[in-house]
ModelCIF file with pLDDT and N, C-alpha, C, O atoms, coordinates in Angstrom:
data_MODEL
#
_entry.id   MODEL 
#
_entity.id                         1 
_entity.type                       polymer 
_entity.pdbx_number_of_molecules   1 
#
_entity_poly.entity_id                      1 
_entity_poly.type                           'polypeptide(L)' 
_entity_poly.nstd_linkage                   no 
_entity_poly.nstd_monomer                   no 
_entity_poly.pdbx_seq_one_letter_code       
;(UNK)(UNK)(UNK)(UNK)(UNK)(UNK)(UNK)(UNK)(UNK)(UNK)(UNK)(UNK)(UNK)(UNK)(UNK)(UNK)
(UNK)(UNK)(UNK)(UNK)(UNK)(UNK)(UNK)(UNK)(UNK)(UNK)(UNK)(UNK)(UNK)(UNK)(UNK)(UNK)
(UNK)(UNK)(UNK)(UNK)
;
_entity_poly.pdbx_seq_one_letter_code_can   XXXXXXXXXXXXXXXXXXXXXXXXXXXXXXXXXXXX 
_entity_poly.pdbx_strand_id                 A 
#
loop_
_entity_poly_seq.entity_id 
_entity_poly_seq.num 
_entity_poly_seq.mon_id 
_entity_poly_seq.hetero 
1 1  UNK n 
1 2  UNK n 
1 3  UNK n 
1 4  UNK n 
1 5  UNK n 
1 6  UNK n 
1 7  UNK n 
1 8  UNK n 
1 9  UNK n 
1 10 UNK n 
1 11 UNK n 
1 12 UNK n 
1 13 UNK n 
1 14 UNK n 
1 15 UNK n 
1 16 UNK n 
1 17 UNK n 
1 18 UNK n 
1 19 UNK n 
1 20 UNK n 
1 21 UNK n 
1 22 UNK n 
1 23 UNK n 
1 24 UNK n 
1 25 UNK n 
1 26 UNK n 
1 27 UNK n 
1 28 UNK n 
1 29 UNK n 
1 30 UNK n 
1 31 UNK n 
1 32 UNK n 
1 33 UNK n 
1 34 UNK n 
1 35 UNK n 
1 36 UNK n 
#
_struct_asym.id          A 
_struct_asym.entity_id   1 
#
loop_
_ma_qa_metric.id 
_ma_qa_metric.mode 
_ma_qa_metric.name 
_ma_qa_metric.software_group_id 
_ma_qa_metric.type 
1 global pLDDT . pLDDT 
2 local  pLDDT . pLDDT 
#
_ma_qa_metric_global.metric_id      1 
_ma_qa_metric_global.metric_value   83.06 
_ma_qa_metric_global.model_id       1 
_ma_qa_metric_global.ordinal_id     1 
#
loop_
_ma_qa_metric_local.label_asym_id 
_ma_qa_metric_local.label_comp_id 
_ma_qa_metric_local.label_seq_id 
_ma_qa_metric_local.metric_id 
_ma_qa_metric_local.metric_value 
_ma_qa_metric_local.model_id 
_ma_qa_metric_local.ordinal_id 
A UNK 1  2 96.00 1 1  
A UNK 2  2 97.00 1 2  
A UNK 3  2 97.00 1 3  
A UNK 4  2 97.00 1 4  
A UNK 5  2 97.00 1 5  
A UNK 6  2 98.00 1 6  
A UNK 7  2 97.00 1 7  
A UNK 8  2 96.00 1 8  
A UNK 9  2 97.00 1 9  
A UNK 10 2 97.00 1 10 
A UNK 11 2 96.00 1 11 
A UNK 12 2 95.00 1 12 
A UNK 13 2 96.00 1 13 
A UNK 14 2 95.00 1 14 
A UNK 15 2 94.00 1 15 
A UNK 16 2 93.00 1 16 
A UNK 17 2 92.00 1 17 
A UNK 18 2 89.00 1 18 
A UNK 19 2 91.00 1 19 
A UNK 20 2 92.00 1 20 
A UNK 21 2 92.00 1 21 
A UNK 22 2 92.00 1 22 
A UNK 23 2 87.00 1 23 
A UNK 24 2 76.00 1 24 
A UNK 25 2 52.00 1 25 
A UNK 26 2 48.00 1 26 
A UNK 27 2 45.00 1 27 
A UNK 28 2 48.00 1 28 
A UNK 29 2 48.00 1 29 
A UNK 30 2 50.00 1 30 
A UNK 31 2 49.00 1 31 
A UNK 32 2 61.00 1 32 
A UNK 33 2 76.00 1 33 
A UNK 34 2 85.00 1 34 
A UNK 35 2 88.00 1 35 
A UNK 36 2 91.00 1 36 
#
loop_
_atom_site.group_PDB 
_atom_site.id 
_atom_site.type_symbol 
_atom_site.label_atom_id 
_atom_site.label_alt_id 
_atom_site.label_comp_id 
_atom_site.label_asym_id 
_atom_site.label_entity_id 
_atom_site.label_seq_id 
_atom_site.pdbx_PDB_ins_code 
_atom_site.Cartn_x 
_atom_site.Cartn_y 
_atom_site.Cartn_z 
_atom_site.occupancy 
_atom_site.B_iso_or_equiv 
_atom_site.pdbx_formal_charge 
_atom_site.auth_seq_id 
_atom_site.auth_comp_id 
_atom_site.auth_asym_id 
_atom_site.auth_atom_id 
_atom_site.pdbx_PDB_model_num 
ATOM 1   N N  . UNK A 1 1  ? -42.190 17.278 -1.584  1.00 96.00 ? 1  UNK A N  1 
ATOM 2   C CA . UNK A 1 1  ? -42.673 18.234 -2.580  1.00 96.00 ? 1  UNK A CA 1 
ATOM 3   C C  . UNK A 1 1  ? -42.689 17.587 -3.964  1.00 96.00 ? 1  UNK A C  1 
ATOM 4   O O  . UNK A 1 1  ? -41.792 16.805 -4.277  1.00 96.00 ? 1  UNK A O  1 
ATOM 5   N N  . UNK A 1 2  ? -43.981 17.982 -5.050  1.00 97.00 ? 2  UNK A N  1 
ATOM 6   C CA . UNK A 1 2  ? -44.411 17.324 -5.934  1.00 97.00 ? 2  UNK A CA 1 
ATOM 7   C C  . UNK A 1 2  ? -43.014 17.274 -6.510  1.00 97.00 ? 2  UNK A C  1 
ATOM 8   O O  . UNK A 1 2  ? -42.636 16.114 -6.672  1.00 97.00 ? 2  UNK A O  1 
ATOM 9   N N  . UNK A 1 3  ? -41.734 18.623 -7.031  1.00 97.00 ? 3  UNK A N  1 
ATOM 10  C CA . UNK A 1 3  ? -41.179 18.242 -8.109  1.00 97.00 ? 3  UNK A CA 1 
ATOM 11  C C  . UNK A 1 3  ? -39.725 17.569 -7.584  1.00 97.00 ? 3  UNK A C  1 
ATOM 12  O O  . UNK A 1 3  ? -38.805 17.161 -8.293  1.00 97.00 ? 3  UNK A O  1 
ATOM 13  N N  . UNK A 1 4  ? -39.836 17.587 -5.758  1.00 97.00 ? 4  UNK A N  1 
ATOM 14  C CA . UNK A 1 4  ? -38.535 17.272 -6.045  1.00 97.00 ? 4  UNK A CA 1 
ATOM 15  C C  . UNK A 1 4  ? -38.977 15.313 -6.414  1.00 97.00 ? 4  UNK A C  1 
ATOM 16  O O  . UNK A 1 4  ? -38.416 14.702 -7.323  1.00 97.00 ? 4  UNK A O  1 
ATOM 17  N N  . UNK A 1 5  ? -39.914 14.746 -5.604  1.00 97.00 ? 5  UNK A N  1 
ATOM 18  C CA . UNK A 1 5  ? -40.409 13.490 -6.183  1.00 97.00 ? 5  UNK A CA 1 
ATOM 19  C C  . UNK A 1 5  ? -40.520 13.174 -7.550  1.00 97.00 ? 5  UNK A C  1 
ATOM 20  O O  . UNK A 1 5  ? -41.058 12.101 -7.821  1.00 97.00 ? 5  UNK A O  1 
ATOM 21  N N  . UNK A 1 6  ? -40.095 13.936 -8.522  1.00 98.00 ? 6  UNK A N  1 
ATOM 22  C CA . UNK A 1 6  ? -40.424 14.069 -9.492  1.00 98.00 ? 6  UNK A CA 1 
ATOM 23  C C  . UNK A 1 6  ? -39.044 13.546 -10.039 1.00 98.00 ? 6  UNK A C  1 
ATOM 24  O O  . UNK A 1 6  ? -38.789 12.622 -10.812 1.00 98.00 ? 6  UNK A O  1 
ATOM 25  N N  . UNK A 1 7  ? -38.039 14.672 -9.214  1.00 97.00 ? 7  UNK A N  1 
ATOM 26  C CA . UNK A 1 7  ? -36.177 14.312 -9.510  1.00 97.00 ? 7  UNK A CA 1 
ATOM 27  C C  . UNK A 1 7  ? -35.750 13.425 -8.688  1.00 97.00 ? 7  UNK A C  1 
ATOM 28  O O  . UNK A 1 7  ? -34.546 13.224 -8.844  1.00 97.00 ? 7  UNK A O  1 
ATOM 29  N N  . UNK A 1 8  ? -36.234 12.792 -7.857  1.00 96.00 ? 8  UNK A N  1 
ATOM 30  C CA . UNK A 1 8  ? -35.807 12.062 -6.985  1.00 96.00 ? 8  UNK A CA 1 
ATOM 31  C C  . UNK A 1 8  ? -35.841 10.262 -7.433  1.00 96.00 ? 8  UNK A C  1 
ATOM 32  O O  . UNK A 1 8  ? -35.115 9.295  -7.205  1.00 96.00 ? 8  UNK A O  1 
ATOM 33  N N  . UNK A 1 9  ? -37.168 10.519 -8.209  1.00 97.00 ? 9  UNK A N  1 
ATOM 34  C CA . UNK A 1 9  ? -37.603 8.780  -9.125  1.00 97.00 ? 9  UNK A CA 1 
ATOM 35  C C  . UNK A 1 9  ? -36.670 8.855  -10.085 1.00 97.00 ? 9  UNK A C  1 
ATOM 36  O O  . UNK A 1 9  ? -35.660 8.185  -9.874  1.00 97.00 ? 9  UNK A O  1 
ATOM 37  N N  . UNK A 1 10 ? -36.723 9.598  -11.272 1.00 97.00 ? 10 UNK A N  1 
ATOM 38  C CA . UNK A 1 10 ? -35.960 10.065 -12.269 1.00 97.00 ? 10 UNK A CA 1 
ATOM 39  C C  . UNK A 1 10 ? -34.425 9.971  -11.905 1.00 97.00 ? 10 UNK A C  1 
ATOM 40  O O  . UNK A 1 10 ? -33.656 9.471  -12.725 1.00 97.00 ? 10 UNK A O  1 
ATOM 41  N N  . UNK A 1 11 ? -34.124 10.281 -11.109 1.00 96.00 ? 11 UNK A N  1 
ATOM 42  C CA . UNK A 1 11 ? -32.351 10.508 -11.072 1.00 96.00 ? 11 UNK A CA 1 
ATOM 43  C C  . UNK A 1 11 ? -32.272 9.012  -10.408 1.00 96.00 ? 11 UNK A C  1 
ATOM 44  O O  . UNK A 1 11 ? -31.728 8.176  -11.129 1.00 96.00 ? 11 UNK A O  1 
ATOM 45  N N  . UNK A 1 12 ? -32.739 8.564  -9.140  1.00 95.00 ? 12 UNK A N  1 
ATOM 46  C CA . UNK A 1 12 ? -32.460 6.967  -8.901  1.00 95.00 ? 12 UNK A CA 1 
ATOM 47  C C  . UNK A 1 12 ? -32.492 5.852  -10.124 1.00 95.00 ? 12 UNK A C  1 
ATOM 48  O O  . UNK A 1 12 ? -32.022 4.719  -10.022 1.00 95.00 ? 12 UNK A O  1 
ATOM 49  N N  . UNK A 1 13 ? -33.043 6.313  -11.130 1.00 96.00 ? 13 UNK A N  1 
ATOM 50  C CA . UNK A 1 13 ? -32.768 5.410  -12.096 1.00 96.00 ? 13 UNK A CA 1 
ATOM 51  C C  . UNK A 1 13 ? -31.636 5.809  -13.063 1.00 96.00 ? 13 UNK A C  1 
ATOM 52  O O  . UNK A 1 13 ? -31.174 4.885  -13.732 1.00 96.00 ? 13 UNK A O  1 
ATOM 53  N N  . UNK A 1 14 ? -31.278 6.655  -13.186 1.00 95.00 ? 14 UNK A N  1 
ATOM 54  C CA . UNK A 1 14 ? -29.982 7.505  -14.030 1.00 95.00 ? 14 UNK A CA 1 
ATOM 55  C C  . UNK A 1 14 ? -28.902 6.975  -13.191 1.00 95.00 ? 14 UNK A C  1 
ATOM 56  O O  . UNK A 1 14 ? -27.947 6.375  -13.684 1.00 95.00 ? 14 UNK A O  1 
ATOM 57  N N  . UNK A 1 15 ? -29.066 7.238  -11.613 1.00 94.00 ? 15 UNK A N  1 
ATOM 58  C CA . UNK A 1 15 ? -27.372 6.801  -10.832 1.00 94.00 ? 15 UNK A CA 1 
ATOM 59  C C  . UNK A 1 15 ? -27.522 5.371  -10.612 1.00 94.00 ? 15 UNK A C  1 
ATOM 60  O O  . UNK A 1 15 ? -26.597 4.936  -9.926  1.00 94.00 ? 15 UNK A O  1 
ATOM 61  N N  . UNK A 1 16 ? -28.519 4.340  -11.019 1.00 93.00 ? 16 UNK A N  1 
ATOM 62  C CA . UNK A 1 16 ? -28.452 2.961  -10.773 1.00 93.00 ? 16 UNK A CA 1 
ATOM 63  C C  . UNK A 1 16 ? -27.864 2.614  -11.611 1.00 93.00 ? 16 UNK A C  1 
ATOM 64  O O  . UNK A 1 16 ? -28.050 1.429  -11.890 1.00 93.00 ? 16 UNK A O  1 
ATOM 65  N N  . UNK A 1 17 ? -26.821 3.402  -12.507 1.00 92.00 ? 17 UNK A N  1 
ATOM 66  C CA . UNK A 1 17 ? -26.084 2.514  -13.106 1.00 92.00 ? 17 UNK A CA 1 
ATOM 67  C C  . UNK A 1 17 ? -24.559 3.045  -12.694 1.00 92.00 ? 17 UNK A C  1 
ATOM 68  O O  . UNK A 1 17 ? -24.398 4.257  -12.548 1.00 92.00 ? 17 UNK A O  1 
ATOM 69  N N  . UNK A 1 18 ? -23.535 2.207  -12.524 1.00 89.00 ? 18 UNK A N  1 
ATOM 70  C CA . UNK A 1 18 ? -22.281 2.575  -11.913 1.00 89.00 ? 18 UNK A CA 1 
ATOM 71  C C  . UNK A 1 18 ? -21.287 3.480  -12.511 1.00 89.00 ? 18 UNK A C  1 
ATOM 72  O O  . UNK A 1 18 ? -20.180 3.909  -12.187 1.00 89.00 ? 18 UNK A O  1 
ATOM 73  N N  . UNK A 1 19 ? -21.909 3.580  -13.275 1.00 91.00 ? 19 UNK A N  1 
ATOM 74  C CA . UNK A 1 19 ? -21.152 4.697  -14.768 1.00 91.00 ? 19 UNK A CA 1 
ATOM 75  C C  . UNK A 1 19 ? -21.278 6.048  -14.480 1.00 91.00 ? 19 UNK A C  1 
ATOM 76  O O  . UNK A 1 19 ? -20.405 6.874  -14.743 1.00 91.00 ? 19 UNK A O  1 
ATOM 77  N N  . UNK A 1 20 ? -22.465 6.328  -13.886 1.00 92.00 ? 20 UNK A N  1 
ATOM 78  C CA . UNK A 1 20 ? -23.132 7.562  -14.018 1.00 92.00 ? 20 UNK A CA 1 
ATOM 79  C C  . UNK A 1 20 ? -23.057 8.087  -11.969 1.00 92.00 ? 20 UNK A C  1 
ATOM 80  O O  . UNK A 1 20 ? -23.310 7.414  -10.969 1.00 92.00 ? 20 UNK A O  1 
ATOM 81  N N  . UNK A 1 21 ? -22.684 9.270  -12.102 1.00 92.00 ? 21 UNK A N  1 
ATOM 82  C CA . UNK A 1 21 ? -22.712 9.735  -10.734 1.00 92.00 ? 21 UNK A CA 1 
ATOM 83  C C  . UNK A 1 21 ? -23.177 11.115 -11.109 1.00 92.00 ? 21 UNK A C  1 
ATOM 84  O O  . UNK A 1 21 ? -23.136 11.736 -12.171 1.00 92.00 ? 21 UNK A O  1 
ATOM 85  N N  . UNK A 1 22 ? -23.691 11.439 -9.757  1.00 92.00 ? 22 UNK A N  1 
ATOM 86  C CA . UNK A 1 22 ? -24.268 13.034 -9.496  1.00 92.00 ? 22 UNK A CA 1 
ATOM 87  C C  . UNK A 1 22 ? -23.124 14.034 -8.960  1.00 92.00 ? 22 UNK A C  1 
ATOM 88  O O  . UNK A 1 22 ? -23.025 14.254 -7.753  1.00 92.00 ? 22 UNK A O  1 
ATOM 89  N N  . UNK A 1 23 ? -22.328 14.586 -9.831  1.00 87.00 ? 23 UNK A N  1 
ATOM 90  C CA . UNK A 1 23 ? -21.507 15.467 -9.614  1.00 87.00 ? 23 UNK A CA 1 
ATOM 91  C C  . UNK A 1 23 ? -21.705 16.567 -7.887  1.00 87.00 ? 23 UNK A C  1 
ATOM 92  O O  . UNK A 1 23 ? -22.663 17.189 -7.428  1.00 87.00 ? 23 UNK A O  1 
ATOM 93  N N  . UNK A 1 24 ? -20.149 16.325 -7.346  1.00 76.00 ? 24 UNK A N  1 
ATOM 94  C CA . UNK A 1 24 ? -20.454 17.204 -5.997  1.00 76.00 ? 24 UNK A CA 1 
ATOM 95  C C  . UNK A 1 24 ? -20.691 18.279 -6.467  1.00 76.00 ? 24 UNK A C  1 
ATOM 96  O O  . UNK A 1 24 ? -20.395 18.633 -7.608  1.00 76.00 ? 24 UNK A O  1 
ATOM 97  N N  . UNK A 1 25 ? -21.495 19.197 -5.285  1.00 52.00 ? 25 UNK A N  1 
ATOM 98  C CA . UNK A 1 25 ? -21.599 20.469 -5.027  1.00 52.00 ? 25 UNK A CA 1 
ATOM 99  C C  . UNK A 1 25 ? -20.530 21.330 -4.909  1.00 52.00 ? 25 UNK A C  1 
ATOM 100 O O  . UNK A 1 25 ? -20.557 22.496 -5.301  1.00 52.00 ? 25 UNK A O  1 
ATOM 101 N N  . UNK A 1 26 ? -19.473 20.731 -4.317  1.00 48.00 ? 26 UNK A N  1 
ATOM 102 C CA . UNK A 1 26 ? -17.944 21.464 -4.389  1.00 48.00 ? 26 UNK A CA 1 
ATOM 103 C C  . UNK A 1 26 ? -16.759 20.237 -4.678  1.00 48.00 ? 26 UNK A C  1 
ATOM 104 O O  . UNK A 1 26 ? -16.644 19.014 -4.600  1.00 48.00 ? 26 UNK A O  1 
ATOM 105 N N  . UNK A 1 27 ? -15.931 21.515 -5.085  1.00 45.00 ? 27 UNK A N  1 
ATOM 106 C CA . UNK A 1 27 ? -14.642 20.380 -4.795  1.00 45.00 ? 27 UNK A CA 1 
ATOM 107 C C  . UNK A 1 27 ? -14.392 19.588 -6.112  1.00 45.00 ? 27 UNK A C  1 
ATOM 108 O O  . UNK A 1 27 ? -13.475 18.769 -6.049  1.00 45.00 ? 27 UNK A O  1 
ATOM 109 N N  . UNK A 1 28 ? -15.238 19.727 -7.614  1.00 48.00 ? 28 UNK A N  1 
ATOM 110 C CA . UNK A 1 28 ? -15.023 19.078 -8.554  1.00 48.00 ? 28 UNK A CA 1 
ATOM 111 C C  . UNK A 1 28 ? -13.820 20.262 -9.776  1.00 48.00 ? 28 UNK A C  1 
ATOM 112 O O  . UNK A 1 28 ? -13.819 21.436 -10.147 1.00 48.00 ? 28 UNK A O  1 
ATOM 113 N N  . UNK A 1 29 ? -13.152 19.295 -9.942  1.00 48.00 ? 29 UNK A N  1 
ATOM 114 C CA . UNK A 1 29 ? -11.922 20.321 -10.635 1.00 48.00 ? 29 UNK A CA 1 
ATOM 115 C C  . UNK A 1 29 ? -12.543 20.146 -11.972 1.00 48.00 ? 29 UNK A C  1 
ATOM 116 O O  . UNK A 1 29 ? -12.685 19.033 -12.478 1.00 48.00 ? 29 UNK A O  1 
ATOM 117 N N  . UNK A 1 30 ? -13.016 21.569 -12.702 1.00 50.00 ? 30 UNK A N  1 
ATOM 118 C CA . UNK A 1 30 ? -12.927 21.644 -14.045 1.00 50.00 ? 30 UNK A CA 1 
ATOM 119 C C  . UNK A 1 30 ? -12.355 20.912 -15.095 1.00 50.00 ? 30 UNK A C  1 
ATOM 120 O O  . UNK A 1 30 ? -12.985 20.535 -16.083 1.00 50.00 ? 30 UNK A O  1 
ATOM 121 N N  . UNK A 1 31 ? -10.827 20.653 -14.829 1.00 49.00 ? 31 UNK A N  1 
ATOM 122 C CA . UNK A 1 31 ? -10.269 20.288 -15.795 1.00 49.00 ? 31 UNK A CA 1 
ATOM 123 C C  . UNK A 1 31 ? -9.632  18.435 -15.540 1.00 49.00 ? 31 UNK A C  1 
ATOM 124 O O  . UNK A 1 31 ? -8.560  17.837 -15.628 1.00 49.00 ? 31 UNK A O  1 
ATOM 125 N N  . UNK A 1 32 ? -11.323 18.065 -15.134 1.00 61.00 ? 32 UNK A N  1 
ATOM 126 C CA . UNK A 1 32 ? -11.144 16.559 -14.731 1.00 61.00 ? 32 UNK A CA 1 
ATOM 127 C C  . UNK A 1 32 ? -11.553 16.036 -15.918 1.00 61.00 ? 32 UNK A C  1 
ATOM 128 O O  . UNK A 1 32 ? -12.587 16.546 -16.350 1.00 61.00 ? 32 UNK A O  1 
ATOM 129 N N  . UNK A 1 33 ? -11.146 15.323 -16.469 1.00 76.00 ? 33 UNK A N  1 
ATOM 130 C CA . UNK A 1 33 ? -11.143 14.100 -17.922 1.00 76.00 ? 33 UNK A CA 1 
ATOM 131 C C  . UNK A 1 33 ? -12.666 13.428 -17.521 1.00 76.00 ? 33 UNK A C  1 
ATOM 132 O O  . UNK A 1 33 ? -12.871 12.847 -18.587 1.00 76.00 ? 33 UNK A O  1 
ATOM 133 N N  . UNK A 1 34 ? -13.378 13.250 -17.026 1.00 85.00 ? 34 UNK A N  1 
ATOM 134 C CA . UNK A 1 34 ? -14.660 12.954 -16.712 1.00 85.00 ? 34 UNK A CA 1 
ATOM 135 C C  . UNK A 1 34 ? -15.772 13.929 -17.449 1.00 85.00 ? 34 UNK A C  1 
ATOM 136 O O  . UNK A 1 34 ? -16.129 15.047 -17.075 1.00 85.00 ? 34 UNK A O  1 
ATOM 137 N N  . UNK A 1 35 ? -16.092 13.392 -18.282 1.00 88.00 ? 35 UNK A N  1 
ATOM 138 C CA . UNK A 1 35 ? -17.360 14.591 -18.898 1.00 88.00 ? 35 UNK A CA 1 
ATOM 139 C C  . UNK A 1 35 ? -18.202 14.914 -17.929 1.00 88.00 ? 35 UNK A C  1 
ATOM 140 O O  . UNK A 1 35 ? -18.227 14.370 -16.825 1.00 88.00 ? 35 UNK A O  1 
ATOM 141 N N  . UNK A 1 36 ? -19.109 16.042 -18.397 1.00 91.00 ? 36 UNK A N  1 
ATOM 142 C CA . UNK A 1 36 ? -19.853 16.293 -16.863 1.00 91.00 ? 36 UNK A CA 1 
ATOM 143 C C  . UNK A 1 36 ? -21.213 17.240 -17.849 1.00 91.00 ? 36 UNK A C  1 
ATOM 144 O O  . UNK A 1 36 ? -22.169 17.740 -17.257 1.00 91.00 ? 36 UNK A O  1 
#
């Protein structure tokens, strides 16, 4: 689908760097020292 190709180019270049991750769907504690 046009837009997820759209987030799919776009974000592979955002998480190609080792710094940057795509926050889980669950299981991430609020009050983690990691900006988000």
């Amino acid at each position: 689908q046009f837009g997820e190709e759209v987030k799919t180019a776009v974000l592979g270049t955002v998480l190609a760097d080792s710094r940057i991750a795509q926050a889980p769907a669950a299981g991430y504690a609020q009050g983690n020292a990691i900006p988000k």
